[in-house]
C-alpha atoms as a PDB file:
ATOM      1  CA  UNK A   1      81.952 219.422 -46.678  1.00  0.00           C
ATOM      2  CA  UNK A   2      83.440 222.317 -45.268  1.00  0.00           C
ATOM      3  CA  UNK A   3      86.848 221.786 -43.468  1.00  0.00           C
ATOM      4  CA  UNK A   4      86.837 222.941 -39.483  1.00  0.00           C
ATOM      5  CA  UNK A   5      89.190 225.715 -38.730  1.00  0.00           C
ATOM      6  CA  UNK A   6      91.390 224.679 -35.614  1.00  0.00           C
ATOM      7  CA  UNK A   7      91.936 227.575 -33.187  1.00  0.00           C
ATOM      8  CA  UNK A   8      95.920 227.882 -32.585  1.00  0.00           C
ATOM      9  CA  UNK A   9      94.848 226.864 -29.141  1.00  0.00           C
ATOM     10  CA  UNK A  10      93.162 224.021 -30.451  1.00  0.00           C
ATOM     11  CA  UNK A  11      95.861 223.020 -32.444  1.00  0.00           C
ATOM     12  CA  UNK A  12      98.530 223.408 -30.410  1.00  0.00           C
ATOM     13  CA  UNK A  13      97.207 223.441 -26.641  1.00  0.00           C
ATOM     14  CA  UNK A  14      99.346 223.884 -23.416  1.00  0.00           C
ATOM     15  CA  UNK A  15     102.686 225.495 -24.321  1.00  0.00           C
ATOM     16  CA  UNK A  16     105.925 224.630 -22.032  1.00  0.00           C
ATOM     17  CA  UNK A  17     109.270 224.433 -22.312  1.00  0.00           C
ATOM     18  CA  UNK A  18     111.719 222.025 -23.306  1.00  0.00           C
ATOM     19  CA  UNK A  19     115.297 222.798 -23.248  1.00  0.00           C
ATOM     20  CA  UNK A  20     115.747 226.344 -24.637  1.00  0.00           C
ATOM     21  CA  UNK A  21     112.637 226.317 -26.777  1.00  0.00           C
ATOM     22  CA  UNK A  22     108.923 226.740 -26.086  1.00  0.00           C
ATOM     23  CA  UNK A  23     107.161 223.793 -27.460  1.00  0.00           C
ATOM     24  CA  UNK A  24     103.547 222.343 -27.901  1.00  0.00           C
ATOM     25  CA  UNK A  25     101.522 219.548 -26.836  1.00  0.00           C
ATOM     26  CA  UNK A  26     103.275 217.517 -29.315  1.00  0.00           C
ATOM     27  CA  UNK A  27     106.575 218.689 -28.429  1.00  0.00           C
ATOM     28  CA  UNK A  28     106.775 220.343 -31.423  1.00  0.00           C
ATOM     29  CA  UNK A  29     108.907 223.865 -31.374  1.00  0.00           C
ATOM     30  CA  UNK A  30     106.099 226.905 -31.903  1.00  0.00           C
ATOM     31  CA  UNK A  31     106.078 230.916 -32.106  1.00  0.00           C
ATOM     32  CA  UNK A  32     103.201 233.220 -31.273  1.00  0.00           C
ATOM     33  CA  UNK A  33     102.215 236.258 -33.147  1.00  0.00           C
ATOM     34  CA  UNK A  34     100.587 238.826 -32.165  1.00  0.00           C
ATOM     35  CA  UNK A  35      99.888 242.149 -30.344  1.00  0.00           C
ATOM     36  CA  UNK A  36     100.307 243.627 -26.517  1.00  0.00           C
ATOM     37  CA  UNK A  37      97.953 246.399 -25.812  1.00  0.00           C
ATOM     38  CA  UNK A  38      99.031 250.305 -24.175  1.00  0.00           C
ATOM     39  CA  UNK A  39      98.838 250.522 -20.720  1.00  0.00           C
ATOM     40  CA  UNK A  40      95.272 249.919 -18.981  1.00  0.00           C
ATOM     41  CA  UNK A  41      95.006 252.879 -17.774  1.00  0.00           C
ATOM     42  CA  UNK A  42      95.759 255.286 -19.858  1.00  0.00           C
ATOM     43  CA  UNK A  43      94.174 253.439 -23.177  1.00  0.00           C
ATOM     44  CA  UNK A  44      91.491 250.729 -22.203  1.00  0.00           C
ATOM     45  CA  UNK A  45      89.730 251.507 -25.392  1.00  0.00           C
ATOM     46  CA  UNK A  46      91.133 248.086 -26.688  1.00  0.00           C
ATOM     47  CA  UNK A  47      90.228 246.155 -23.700  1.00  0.00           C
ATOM     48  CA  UNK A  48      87.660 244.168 -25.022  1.00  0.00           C
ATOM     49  CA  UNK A  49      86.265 241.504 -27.335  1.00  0.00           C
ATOM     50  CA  UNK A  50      85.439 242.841 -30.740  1.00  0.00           C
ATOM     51  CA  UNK A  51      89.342 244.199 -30.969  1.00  0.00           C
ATOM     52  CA  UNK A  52      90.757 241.262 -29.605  1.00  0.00           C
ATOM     53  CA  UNK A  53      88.883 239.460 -32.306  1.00  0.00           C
ATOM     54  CA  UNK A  54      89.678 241.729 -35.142  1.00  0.00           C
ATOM     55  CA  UNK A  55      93.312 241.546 -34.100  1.00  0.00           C
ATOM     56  CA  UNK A  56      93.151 237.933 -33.862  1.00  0.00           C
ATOM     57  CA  UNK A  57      90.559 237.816 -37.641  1.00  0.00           C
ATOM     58  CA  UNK A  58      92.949 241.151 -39.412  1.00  0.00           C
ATOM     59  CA  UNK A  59      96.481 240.807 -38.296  1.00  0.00           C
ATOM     60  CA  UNK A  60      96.344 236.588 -37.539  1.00  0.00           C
ATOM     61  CA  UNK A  61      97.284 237.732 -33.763  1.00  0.00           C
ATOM     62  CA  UNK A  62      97.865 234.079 -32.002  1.00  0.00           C
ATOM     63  CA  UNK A  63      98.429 236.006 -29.052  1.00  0.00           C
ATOM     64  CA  UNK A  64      97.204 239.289 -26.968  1.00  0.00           C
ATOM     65  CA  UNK A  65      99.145 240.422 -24.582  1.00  0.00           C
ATOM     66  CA  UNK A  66      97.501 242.713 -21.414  1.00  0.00           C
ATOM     67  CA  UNK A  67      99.671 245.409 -20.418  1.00  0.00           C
ATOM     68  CA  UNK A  68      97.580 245.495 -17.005  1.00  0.00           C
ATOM     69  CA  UNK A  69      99.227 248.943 -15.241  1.00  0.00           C
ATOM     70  CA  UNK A  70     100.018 248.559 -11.631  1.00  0.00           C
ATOM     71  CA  UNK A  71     101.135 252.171 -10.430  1.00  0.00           C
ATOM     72  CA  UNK A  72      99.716 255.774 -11.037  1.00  0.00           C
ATOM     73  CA  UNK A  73      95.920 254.899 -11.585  1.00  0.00           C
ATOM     74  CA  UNK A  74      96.454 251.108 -12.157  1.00  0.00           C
ATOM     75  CA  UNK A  75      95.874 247.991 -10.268  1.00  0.00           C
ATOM     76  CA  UNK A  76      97.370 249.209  -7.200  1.00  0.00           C
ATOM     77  CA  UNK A  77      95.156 252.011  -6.604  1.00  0.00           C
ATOM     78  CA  UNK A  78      91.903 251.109  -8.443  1.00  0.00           C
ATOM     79  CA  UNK A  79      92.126 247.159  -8.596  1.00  0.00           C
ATOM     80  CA  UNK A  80      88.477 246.639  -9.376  1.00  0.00           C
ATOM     81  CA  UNK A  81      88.101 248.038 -12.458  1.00  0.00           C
ATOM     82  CA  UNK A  82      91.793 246.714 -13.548  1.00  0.00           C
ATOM     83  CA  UNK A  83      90.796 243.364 -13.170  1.00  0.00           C
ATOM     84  CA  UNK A  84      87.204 244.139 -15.105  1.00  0.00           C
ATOM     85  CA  UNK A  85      90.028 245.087 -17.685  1.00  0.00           C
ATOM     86  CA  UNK A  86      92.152 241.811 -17.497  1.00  0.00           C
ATOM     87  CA  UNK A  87      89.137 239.379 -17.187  1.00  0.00           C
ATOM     88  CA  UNK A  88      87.204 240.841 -20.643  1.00  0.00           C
ATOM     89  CA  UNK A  89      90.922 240.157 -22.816  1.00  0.00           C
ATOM     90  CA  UNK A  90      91.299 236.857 -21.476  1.00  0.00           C
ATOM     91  CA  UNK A  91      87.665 235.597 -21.520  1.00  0.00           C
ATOM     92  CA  UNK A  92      87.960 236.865 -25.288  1.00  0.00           C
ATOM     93  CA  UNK A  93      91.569 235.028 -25.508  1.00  0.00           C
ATOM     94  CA  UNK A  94      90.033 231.989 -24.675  1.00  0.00           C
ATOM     95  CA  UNK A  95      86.519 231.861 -26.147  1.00  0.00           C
ATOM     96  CA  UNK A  96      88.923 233.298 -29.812  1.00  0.00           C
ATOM     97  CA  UNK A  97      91.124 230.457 -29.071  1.00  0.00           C
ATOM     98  CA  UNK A  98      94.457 232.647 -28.850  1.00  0.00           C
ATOM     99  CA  UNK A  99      96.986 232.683 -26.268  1.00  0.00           C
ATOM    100  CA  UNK A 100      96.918 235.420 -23.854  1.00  0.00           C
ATOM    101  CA  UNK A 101     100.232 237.097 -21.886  1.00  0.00           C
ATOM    102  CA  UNK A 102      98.755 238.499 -18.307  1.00  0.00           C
ATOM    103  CA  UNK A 103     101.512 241.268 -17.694  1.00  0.00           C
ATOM    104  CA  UNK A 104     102.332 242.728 -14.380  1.00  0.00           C
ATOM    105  CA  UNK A 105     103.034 246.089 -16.253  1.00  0.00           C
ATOM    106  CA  UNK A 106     105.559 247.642 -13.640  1.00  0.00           C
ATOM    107  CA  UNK A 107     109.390 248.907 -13.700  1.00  0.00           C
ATOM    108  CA  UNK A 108     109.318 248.249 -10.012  1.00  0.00           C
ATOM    109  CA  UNK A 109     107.161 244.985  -9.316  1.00  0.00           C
ATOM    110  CA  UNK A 110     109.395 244.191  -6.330  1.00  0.00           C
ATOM    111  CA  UNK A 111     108.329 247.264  -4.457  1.00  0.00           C
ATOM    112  CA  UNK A 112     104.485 245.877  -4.839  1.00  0.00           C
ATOM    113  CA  UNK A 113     104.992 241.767  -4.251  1.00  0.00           C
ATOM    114  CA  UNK A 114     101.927 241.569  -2.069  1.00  0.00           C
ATOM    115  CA  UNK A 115      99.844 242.859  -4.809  1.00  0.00           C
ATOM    116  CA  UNK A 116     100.925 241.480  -7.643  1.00  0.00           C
ATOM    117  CA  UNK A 117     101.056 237.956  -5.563  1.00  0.00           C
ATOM    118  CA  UNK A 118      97.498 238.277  -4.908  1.00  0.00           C
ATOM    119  CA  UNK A 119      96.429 239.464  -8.625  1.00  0.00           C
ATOM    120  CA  UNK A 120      98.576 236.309 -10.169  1.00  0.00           C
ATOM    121  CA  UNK A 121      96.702 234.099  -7.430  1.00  0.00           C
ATOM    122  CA  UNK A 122      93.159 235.626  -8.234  1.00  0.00           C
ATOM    123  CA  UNK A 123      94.190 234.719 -12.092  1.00  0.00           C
ATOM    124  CA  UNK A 124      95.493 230.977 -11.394  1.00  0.00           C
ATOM    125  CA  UNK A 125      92.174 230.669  -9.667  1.00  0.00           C
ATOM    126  CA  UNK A 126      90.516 231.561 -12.371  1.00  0.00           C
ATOM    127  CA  UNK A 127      91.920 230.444 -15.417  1.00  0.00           C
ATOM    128  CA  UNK A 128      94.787 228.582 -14.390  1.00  0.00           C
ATOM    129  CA  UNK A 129      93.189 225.359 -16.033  1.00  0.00           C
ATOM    130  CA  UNK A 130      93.005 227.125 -19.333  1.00  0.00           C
ATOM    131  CA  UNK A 131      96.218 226.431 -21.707  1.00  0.00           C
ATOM    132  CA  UNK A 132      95.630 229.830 -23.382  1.00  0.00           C
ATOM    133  CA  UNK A 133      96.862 232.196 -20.226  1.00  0.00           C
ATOM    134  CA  UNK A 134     100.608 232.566 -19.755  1.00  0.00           C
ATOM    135  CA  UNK A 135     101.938 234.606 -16.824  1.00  0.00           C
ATOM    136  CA  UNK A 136     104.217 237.733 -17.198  1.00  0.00           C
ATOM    137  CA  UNK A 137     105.232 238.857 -13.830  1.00  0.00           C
ATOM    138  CA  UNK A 138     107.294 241.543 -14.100  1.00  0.00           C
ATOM    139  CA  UNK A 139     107.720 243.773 -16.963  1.00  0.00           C
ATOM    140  CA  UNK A 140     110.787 245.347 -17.578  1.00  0.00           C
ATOM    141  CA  UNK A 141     112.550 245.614 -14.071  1.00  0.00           C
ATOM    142  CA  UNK A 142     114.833 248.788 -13.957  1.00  0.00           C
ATOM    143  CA  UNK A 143     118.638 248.019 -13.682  1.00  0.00           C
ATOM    144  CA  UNK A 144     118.542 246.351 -10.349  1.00  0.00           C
ATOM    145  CA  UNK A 145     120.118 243.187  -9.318  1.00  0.00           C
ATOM    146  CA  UNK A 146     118.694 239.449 -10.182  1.00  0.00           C
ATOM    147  CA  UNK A 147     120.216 237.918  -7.437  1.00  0.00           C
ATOM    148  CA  UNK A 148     118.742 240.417  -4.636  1.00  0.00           C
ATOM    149  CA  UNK A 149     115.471 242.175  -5.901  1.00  0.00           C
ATOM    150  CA  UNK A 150     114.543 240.346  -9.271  1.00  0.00           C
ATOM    151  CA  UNK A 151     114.643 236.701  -8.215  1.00  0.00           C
ATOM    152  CA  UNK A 152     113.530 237.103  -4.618  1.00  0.00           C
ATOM    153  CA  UNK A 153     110.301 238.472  -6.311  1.00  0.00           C
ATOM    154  CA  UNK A 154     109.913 236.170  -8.893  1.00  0.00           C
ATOM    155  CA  UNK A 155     110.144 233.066  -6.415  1.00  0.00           C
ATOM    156  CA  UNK A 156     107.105 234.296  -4.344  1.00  0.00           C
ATOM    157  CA  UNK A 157     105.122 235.214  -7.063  1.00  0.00           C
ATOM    158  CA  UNK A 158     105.985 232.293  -9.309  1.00  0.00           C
ATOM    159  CA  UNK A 159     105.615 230.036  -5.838  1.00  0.00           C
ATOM    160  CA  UNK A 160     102.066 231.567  -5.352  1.00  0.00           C
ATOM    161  CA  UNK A 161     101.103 230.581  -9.585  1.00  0.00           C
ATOM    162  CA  UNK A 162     102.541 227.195  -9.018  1.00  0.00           C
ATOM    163  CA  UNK A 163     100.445 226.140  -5.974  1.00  0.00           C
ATOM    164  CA  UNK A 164      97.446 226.777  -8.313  1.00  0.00           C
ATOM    165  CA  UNK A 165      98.911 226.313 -11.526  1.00  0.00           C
ATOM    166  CA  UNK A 166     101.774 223.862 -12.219  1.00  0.00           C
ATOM    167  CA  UNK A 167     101.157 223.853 -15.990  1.00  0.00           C
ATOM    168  CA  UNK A 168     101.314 227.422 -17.653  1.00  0.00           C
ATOM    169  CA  UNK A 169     104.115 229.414 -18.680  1.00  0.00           C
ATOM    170  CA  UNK A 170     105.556 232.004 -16.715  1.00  0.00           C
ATOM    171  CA  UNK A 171     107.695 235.162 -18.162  1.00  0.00           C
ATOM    172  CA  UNK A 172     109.844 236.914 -15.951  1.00  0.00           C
ATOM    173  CA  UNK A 173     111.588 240.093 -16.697  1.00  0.00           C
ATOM    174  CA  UNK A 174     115.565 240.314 -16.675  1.00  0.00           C
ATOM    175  CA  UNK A 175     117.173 243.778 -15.618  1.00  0.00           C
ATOM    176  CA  UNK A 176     118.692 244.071 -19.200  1.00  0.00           C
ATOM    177  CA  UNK A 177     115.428 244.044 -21.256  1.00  0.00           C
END
């Protein structure tokens, strides 16, 4: 008989964090591998299923992570076809049983809360019940302060996520990245 392959999803399900470690269903201390992809819109070549798979089948990826653009021809201005982008990773994500890092791809997130609040509560909607998805919600903030532009953003947006989604991991960006 032919042993089953276990996706890394499979195997080790909803991530979260215990202490100073991110952990698995068992408690158990894990690492991803894997890949993030350019910008979405300046290379969207990548956005889709038979690279996510081939990263996933040729470099053992465990996770993808979507570099989803907000400003100059991004989300913010063409939000559509963004989130066309966004949906076809993670529905691959999650039918290749790999993890999969939504990004809020912005130096200046907390100039576009609204939006970004109402892409992270379109995604919770969505997939929120899935273990694979985990929640990056601002990439790389410029040096600005935690205390008065950094964490005011990342309570409403993480505030919006949790009223959906209590479970999944959330990233947020430090102003010394």
């Amino acid at each position: 008989l032919e042993k089953k392959k276990y996706s890394v999803v499979e195997l080790n399900g909803l991530l979260h964090v215990a202490g100073n470690q991110i952990v698995n269903k068992d408690n158990e201390p894990v690492a991803v591998k894997g890949m993030s992809l350019f910008w979405s819109q300046w290379i969207d070549k990548y956005y889709n299923y038979e690279c996510i798979k081939w990263l996933r089948d040729d470099w053992n990826c465990s996770v993808i992570r979507i570099a989803m653009a907000t400003g100059k021809d991004g989300y913010i201005m063409f939000p559509e076809e963004q989130m066309k982008k966004v949906n076809t990773v993670i529905d691959a994500c999650i039918e290749l049983g790999i993890y999969v890092i939504v990004d809020w791809h912005s130096h200046t997130a907390q100039n576009e809360t609204k939006a970004a609040t109402t892409f992270f509560r379109e995604i919770a909607s969505t997939y929120g019940y899935q273990p694979n998805i985990i929640y990056e919600i601002y990439n790389e903030p410029l040096k600005v302060s935690w205390s008065e532009v950094i964490k005011p953003y990342c309570d409403t947006v993480i505030s919006a996520i949790r009223k959906i989604d209590n479970d999944n991991l959330v990233i947020a960006g430090t102003p010394h990245w």
